[in-house]
C-alpha atoms as a PDB file:
ATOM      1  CA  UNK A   1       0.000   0.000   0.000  1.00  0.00           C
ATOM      2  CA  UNK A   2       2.961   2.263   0.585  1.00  0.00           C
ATOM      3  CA  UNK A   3       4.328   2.203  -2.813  1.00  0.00           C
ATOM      4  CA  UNK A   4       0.997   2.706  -4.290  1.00  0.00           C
ATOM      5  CA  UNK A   5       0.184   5.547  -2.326  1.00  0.00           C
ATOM      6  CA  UNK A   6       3.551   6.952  -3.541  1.00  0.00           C
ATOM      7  CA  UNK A   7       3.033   6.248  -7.224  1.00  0.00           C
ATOM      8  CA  UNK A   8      -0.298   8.307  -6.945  1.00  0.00           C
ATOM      9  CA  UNK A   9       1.048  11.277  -4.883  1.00  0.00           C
ATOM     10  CA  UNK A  10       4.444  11.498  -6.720  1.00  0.00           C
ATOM     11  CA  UNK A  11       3.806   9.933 -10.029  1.00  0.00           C
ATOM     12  CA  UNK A  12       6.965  12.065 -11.444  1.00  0.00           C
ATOM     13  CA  UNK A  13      10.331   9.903 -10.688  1.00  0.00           C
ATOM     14  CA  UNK A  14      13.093  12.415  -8.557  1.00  0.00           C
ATOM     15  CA  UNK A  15      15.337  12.310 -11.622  1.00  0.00           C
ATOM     16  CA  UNK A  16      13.205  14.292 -13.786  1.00  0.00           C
ATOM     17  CA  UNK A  17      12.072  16.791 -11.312  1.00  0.00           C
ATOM     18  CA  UNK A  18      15.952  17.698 -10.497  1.00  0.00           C
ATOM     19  CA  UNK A  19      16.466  17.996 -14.353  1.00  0.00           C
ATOM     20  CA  UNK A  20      13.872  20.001 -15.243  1.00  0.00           C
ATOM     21  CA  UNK A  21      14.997  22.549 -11.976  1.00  0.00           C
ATOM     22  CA  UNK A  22      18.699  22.477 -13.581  1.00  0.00           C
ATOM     23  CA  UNK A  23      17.174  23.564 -17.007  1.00  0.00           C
ATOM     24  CA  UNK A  24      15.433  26.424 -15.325  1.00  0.00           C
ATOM     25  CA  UNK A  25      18.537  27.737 -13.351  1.00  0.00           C
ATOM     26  CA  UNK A  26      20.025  27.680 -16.817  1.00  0.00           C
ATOM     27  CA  UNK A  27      17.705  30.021 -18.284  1.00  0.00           C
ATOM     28  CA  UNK A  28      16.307  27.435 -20.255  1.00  0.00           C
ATOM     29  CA  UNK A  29      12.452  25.555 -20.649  1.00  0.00           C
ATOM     30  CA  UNK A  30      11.487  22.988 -18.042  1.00  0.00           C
ATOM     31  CA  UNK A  31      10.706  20.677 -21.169  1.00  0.00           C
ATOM     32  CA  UNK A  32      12.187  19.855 -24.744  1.00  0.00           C
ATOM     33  CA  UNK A  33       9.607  20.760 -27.277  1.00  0.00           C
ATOM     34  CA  UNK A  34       7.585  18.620 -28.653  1.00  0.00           C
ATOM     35  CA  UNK A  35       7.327  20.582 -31.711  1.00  0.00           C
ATOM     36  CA  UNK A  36      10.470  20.953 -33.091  1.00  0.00           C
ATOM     37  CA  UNK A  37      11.251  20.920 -36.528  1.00  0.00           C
ATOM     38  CA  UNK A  38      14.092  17.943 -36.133  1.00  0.00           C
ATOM     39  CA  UNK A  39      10.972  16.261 -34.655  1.00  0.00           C
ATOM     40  CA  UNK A  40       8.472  16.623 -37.356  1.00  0.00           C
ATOM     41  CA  UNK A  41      11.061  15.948 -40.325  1.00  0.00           C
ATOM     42  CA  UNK A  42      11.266  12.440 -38.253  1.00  0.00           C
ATOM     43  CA  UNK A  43       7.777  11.785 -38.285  1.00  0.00           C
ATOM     44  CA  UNK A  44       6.975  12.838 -41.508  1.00  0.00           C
ATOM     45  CA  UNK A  45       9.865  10.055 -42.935  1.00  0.00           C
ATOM     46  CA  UNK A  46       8.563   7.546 -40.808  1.00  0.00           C
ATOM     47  CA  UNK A  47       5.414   7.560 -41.812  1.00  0.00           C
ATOM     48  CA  UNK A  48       6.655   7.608 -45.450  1.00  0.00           C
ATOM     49  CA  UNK A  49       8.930   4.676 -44.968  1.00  0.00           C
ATOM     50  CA  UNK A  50       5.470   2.729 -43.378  1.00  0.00           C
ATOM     51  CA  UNK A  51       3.761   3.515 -46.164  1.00  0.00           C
ATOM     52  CA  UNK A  52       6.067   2.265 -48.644  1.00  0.00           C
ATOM     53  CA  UNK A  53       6.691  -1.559 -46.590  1.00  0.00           C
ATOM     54  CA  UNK A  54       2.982  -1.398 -46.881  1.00  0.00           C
ATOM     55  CA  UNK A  55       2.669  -0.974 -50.795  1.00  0.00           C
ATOM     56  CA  UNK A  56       5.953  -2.976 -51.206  1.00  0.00           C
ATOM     57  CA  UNK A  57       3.792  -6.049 -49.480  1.00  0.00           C
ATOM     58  CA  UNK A  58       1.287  -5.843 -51.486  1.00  0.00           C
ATOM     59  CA  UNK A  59       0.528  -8.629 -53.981  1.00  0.00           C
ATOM     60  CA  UNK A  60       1.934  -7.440 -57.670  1.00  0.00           C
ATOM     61  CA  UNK A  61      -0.113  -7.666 -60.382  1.00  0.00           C
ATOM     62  CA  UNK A  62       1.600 -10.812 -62.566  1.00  0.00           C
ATOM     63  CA  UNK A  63       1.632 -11.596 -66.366  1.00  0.00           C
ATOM     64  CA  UNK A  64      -0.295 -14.631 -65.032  1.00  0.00           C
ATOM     65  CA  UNK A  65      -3.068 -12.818 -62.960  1.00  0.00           C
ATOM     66  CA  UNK A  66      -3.273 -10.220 -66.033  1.00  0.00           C
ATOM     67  CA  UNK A  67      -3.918 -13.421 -68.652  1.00  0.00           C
ATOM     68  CA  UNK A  68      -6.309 -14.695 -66.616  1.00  0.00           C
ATOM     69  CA  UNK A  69      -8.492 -11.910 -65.947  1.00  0.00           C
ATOM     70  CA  UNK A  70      -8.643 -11.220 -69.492  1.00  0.00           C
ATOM     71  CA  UNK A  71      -9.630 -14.848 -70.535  1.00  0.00           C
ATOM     72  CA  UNK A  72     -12.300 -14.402 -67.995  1.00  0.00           C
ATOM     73  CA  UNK A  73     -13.899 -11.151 -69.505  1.00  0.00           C
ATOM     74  CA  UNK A  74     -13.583 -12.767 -72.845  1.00  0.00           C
ATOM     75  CA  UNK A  75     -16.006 -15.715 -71.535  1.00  0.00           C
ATOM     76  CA  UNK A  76     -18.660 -13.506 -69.837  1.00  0.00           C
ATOM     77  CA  UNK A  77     -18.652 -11.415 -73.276  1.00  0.00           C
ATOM     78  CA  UNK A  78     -18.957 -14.756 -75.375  1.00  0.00           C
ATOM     79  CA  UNK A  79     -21.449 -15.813 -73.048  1.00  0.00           C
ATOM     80  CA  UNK A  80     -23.296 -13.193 -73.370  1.00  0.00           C
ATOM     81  CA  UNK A  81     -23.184 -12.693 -76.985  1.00  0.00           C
ATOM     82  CA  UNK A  82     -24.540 -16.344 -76.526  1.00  0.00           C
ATOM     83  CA  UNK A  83     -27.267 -15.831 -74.490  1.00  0.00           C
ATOM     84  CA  UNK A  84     -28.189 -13.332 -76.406  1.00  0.00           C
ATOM     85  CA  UNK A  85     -28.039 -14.638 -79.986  1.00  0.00           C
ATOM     86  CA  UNK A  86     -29.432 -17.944 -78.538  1.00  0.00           C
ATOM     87  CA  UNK A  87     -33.017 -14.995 -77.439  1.00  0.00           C
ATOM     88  CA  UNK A  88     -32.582 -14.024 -81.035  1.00  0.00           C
ATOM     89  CA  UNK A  89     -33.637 -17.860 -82.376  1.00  0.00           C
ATOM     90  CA  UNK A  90     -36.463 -18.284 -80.127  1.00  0.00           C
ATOM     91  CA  UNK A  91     -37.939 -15.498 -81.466  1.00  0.00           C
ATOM     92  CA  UNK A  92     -37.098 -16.164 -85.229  1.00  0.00           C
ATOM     93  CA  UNK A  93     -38.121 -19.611 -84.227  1.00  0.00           C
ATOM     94  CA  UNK A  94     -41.789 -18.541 -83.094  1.00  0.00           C
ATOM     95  CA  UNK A  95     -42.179 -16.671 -86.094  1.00  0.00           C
ATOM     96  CA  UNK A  96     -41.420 -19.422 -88.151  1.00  0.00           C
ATOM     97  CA  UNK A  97     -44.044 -21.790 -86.356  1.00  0.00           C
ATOM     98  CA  UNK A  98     -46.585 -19.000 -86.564  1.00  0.00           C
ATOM     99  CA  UNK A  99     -46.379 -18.649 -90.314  1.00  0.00           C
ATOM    100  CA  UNK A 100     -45.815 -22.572 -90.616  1.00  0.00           C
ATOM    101  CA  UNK A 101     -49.341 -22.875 -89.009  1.00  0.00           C
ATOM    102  CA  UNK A 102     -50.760 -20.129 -91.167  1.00  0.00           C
ATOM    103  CA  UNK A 103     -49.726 -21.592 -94.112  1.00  0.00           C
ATOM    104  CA  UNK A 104     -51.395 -25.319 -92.885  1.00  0.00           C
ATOM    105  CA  UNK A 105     -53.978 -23.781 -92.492  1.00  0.00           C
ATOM    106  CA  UNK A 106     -54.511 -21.818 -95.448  1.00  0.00           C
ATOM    107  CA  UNK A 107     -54.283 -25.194 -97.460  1.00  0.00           C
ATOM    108  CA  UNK A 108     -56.486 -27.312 -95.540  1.00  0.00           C
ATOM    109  CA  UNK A 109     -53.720 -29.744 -94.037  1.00  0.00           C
ATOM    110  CA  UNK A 110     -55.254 -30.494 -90.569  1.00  0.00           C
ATOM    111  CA  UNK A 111     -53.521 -34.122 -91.040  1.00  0.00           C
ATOM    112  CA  UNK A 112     -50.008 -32.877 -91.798  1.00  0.00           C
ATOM    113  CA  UNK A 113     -50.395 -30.657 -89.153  1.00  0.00           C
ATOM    114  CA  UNK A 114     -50.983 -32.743 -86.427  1.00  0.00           C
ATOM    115  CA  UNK A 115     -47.827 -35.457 -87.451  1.00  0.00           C
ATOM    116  CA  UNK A 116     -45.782 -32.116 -87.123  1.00  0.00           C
ATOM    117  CA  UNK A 117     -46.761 -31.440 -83.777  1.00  0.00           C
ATOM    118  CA  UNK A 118     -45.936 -35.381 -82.816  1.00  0.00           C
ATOM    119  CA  UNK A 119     -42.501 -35.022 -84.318  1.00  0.00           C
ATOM    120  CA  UNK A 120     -41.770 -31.792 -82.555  1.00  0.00           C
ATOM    121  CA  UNK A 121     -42.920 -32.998 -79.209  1.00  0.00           C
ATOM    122  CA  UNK A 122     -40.813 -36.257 -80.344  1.00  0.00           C
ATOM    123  CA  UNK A 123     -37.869 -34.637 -81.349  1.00  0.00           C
ATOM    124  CA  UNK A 124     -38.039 -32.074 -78.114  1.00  0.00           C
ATOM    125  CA  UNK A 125     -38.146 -28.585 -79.849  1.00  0.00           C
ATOM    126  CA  UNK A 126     -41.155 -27.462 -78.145  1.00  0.00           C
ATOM    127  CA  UNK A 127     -42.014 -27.161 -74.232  1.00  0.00           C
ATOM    128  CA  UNK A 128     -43.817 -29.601 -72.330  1.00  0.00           C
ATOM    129  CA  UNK A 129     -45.754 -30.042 -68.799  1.00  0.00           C
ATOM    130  CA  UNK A 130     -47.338 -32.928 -67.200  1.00  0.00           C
ATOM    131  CA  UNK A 131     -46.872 -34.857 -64.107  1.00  0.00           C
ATOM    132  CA  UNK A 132     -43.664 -36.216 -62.915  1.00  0.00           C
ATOM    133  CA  UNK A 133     -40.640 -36.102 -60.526  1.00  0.00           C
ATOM    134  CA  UNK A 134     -37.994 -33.812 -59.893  1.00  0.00           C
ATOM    135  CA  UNK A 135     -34.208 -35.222 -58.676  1.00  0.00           C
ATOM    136  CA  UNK A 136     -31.686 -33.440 -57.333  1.00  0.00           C
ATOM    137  CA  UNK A 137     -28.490 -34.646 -56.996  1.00  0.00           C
ATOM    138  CA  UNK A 138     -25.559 -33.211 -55.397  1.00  0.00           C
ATOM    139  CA  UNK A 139     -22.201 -33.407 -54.018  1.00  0.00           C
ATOM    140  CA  UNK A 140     -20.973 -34.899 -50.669  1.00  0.00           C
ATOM    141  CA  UNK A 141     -21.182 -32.691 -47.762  1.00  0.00           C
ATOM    142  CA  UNK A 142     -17.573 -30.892 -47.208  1.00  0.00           C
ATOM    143  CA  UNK A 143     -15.708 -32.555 -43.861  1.00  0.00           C
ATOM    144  CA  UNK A 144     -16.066 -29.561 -41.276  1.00  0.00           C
ATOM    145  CA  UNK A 145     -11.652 -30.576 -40.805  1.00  0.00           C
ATOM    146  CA  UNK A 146      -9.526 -31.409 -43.417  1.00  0.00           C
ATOM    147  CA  UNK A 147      -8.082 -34.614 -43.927  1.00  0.00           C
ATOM    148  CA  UNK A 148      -4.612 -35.462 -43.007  1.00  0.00           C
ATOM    149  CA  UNK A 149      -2.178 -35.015 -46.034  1.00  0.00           C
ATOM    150  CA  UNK A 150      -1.539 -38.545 -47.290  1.00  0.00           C
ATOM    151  CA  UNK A 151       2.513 -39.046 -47.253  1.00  0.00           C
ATOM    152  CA  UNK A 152       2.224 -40.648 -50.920  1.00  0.00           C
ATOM    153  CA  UNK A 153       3.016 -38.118 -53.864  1.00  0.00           C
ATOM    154  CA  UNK A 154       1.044 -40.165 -55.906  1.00  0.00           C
ATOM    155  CA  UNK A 155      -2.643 -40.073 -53.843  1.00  0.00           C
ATOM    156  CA  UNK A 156      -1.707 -36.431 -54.178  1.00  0.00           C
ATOM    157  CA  UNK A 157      -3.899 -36.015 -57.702  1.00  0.00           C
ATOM    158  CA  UNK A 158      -6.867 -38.770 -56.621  1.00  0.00           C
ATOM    159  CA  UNK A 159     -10.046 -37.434 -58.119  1.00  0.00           C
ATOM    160  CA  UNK A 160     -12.978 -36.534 -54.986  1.00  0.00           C
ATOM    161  CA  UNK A 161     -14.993 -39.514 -54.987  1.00  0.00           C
ATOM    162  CA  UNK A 162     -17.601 -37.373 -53.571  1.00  0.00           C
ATOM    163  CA  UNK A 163     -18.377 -35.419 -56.395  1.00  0.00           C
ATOM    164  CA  UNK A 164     -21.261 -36.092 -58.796  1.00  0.00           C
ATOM    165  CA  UNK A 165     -19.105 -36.557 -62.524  1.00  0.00           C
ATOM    166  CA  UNK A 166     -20.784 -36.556 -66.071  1.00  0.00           C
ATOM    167  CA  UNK A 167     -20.431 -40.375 -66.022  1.00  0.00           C
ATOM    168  CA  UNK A 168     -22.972 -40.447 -63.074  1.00  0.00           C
ATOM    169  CA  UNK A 169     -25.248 -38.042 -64.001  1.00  0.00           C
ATOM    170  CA  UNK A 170     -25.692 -40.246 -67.988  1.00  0.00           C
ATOM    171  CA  UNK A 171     -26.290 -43.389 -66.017  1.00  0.00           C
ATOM    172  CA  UNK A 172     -29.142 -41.927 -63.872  1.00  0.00           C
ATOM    173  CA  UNK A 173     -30.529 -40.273 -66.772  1.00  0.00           C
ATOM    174  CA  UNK A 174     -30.299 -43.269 -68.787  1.00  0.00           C
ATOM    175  CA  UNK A 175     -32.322 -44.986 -65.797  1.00  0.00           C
ATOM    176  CA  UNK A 176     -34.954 -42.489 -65.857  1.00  0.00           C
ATOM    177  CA  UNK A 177     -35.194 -42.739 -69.498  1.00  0.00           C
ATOM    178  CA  UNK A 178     -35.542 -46.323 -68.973  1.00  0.00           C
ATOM    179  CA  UNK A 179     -38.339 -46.071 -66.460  1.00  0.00           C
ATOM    180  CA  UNK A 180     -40.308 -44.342 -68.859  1.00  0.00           C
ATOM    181  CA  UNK A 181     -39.380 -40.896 -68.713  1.00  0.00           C
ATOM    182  CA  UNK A 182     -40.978 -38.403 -71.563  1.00  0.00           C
ATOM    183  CA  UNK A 183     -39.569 -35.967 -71.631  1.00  0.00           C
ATOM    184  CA  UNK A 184     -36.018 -35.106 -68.703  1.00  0.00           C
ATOM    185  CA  UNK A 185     -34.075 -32.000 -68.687  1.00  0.00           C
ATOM    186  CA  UNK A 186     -31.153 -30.749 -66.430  1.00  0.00           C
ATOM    187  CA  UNK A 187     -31.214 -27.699 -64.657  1.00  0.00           C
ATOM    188  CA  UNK A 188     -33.205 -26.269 -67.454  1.00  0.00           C
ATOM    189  CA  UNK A 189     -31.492 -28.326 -70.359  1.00  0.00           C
ATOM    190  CA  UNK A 190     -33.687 -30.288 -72.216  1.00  0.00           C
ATOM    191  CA  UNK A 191     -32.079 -33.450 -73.466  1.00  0.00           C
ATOM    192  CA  UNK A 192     -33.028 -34.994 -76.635  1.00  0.00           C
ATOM    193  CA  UNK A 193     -31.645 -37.719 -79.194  1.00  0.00           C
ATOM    194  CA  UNK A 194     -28.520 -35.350 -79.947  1.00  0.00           C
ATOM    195  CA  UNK A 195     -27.654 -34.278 -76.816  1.00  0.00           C
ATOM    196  CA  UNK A 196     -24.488 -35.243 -74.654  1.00  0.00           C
ATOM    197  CA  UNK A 197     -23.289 -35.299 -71.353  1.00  0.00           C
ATOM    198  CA  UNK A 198     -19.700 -34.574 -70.859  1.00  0.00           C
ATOM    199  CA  UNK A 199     -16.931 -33.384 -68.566  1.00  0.00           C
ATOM    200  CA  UNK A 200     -13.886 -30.995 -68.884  1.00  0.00           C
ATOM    201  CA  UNK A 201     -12.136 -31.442 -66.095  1.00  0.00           C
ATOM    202  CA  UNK A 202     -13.988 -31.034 -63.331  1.00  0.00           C
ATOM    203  CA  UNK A 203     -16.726 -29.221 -64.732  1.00  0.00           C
ATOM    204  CA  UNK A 204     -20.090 -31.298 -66.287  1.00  0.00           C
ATOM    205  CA  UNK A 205     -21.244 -29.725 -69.485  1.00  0.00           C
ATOM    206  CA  UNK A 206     -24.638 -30.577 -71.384  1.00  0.00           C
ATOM    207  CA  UNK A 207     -24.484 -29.849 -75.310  1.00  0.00           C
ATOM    208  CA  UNK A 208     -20.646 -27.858 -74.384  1.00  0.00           C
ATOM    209  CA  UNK A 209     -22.890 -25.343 -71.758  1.00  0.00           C
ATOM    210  CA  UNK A 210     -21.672 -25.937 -68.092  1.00  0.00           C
ATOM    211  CA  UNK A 211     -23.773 -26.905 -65.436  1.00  0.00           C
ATOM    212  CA  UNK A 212     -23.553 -25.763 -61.741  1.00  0.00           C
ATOM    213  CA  UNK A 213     -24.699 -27.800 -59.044  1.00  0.00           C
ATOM    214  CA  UNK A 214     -27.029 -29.253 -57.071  1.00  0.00           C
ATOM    215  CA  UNK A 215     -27.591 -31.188 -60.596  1.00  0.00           C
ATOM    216  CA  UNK A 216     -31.597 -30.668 -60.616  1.00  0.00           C
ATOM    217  CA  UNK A 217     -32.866 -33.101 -63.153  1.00  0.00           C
ATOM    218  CA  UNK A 218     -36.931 -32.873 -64.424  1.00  0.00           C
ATOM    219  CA  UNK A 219     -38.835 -35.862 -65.252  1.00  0.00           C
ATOM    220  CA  UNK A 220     -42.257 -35.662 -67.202  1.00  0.00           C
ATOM    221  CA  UNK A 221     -44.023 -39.454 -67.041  1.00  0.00           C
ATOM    222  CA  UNK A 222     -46.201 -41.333 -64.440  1.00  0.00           C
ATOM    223  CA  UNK A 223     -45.160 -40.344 -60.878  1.00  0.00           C
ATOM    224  CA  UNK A 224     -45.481 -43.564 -59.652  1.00  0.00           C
ATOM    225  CA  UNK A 225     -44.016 -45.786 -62.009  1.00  0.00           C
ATOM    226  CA  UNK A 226     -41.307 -43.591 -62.679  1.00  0.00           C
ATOM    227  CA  UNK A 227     -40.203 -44.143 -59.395  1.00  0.00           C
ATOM    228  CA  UNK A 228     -40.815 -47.411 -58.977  1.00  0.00           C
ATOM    229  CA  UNK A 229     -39.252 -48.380 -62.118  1.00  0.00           C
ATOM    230  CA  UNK A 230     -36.106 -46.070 -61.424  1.00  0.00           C
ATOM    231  CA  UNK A 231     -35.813 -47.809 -57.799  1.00  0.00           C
ATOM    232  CA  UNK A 232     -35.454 -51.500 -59.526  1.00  0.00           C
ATOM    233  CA  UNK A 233     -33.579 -50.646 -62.917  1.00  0.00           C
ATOM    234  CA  UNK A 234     -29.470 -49.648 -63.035  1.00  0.00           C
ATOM    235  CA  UNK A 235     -29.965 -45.900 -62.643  1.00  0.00           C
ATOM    236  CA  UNK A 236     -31.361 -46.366 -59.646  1.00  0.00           C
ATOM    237  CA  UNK A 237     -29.162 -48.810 -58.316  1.00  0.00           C
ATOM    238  CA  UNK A 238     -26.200 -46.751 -59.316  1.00  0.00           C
ATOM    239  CA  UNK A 239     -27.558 -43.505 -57.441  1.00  0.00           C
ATOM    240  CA  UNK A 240     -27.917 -46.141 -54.334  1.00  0.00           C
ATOM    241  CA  UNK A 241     -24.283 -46.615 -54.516  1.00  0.00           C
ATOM    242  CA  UNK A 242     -23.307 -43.303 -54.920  1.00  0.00           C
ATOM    243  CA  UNK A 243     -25.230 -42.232 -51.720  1.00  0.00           C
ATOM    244  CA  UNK A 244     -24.050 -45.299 -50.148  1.00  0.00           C
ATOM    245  CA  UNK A 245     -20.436 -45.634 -51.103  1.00  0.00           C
ATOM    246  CA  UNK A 246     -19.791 -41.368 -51.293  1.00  0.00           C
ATOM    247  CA  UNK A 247     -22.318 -39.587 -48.942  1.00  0.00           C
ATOM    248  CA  UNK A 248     -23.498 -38.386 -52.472  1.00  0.00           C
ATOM    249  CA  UNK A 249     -26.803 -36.431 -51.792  1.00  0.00           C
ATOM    250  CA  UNK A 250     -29.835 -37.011 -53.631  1.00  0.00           C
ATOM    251  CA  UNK A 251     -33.472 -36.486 -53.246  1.00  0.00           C
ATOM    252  CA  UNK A 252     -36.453 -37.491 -55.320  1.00  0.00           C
ATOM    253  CA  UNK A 253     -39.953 -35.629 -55.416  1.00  0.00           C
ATOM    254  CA  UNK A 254     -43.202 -36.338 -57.184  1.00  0.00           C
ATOM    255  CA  UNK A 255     -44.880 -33.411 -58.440  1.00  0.00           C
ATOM    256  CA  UNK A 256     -48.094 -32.665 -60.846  1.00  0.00           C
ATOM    257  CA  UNK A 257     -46.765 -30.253 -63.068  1.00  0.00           C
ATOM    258  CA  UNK A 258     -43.309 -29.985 -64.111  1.00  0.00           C
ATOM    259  CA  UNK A 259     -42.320 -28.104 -67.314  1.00  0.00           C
ATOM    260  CA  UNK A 260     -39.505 -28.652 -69.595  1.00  0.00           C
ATOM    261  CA  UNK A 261     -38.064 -25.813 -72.266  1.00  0.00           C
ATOM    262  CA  UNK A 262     -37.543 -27.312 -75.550  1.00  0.00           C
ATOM    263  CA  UNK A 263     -34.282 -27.076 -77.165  1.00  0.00           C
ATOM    264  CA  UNK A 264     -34.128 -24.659 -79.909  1.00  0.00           C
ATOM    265  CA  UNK A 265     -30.499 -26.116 -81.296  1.00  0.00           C
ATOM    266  CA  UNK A 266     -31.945 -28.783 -83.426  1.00  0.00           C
ATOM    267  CA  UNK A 267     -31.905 -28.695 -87.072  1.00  0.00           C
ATOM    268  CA  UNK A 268     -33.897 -30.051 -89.570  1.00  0.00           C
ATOM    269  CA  UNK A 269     -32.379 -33.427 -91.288  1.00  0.00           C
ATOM    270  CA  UNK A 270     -34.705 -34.207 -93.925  1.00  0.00           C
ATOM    271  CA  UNK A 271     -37.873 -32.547 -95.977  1.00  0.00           C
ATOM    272  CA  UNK A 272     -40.107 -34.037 -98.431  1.00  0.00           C
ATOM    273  CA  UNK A 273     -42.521 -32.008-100.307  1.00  0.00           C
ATOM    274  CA  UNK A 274     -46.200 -32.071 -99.411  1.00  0.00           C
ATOM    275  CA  UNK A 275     -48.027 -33.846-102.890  1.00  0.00           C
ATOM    276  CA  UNK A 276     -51.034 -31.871-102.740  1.00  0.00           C
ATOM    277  CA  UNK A 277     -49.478 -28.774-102.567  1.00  0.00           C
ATOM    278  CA  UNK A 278     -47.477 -29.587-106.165  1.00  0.00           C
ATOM    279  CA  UNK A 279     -48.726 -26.807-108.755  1.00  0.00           C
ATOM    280  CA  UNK A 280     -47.803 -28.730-112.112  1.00  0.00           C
ATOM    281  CA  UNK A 281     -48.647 -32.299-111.420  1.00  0.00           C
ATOM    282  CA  UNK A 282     -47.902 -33.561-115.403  1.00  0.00           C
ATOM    283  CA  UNK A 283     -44.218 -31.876-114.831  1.00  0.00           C
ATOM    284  CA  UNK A 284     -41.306 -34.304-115.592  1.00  0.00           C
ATOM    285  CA  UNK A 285     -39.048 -32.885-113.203  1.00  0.00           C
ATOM    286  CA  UNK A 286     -40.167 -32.911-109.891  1.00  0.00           C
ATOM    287  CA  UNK A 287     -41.160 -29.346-108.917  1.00  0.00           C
ATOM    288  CA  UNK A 288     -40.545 -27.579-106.067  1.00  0.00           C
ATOM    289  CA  UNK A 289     -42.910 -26.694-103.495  1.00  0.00           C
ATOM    290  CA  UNK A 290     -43.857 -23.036-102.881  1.00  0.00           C
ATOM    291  CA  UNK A 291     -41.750 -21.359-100.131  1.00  0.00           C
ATOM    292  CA  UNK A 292     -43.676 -21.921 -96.715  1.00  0.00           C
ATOM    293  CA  UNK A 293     -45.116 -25.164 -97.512  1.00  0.00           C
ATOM    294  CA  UNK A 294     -44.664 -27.791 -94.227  1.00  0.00           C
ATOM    295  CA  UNK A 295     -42.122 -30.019 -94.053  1.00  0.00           C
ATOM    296  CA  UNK A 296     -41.720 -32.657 -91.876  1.00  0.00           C
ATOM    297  CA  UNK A 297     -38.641 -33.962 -89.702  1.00  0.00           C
ATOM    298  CA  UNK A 298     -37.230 -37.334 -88.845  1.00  0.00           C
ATOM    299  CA  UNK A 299     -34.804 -36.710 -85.857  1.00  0.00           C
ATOM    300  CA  UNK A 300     -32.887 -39.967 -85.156  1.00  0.00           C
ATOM    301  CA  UNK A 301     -33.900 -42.224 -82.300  1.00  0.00           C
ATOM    302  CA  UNK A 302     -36.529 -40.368 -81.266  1.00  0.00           C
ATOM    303  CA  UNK A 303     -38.840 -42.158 -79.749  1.00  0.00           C
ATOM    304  CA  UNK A 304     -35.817 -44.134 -77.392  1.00  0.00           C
ATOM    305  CA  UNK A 305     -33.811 -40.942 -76.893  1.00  0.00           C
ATOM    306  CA  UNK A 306     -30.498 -41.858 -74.549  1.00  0.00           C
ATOM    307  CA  UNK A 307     -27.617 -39.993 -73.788  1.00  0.00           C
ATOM    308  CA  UNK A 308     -24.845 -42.315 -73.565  1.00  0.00           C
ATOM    309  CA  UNK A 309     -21.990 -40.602 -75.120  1.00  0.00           C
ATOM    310  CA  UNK A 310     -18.905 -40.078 -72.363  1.00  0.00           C
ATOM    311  CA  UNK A 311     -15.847 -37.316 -72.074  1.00  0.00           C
ATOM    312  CA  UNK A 312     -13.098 -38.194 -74.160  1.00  0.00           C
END
């Protein structure tokens, strides 16, 4: 208690007291300035010096960071060009069907008609709701600690065995198609007779467009057959391996109404012109019909569409 009581009543040690008395004998001030120039020149270098260590550790800007921020502008403009030209053929597209229809009807071709709308709805270039189911499949959950660094250089570059690849996602599509799936899209893709299912490096691509996940795949068919069928064929017991075997997430809903886009990247393969629509019949040459007159298409393998084709 005595030395705190003489901390707080003499807080000033002896030594500086007797000083600053000496200074004032000598004519001069109790205390040193604080202001001096000598003092402020100081400062105003070490702050200069801090500030320089501090842009000095900064990160540089390398040839590799530069490369690599432009290849990433140049995708988002592509892919935007993209999206945007891809707008452009839905509309032309819609235009086209209107004046196809016009044109049917104009020359009394209810029948012909009718077999085009089966072949589009065949061949998948219009949308489509019904009834069906609705999967979503997804990665493992992350571990909450990473694993211990195997010792082995060569476990080093394993692949994650707990992420859903493009060879998973065509088997379980495959399966659906098998159960008697009508129509199936993913995340918003609609699959057809043409389309593919691929990876490039780690990323899953449908018709060369990436996908992001949870991999949400739509199912238009019977409800209840689709997933009983699923459950017993091999897409079904492949996803029941992956969830059992990887912790790979998946989970299956029935719904009444799920629509599916068509996809607008199909071309026609083959036309035929209509006979009744032929102006000179007694012609030796074959003639050719007037512009606008219905065609029909023939996509390949439509009616047992299946997307088996794997990454190189």
């Amino acid at each position: 208690m005595t030395l705190i009581t003489e901390m707080m009543e003499h807080p000033l040690d002896p030594g500086y007291a007797a000083a600053a008395e000496r200074r004032s004998q000598a004519g001069l001030p109790a205390a040193t300035a604080l202001r001096s120039p000598l003092l402020i020149i100081v400062t105003v270098l070490i702050g200069a010096l801090l500030a320089a260590s501090a842009l000095a550790l900064r990160a540089p800007t390398t040839a590799a960071s530069q490369i690599k921020q432009h290849l990433v502008a140049q995708i988002e403009s592509r892919r935007a060009h993209a999206d945007a030209e891809t707008r452009l053929i839905d509309t032309l597209r819609n235009q086209i069907d209107t004046a196809q229809a016009a044109v049917l009807s104009e020359q009394s071709h209810s029948g012909l008609a009718a077999q085009l709308s089966t072949l589009e709805l065949a061949a998948g270039t219009v949308p489509v709701t019904g009834p069906g189911l609705v999967l979503t499949v997804d990665d493992a959950p992350t571990p909450a600690e990473p694993a211990v660094p195997d010792a082995n250089p060569r476990n080093a570059t394993a692949p994650d065995q707990g992420k859903v690849t493009a060879t998973d996602l065509q088997v379980i599509v495959n399966g659906l198609w098998e159960a008697g799936g009508e129509a199936i899209a993913i995340n918003g893709h609609r699959l057809t007779s043409r389309s593919t299912i691929r990876s490039a490096g780690e990323a899953v691509l449908v018709d060369y467009r990436p996908l992001t996940r949870p991999y949400v795949i739509s199912v238009i068919g019977d409800p209840g057959s689709l997933t009983v069928e699923f459950a017993d064929n091999n897409g079904g017991s492949y996803l029941q391996s992956l969830m059992n075997n990887y912790q790979i997430r998946s989970d299956i809903q029935n719904r009444t109404s799920v629509v599916i886009p068509g996809e607008p990247a199909l071309s026609l393969l083959k036309a035929q012109p209509v006979e009744s629509a032929v102006t000179h019949p007694a012609a030796t040459r074959q003639p050719t019909p007037p512009r606008g007159t219905a065609t029909t298409t023939e996509p390949s393998a439509a009616n047992t569409p299946r997307t088996t084709e794997t990454s190189p």
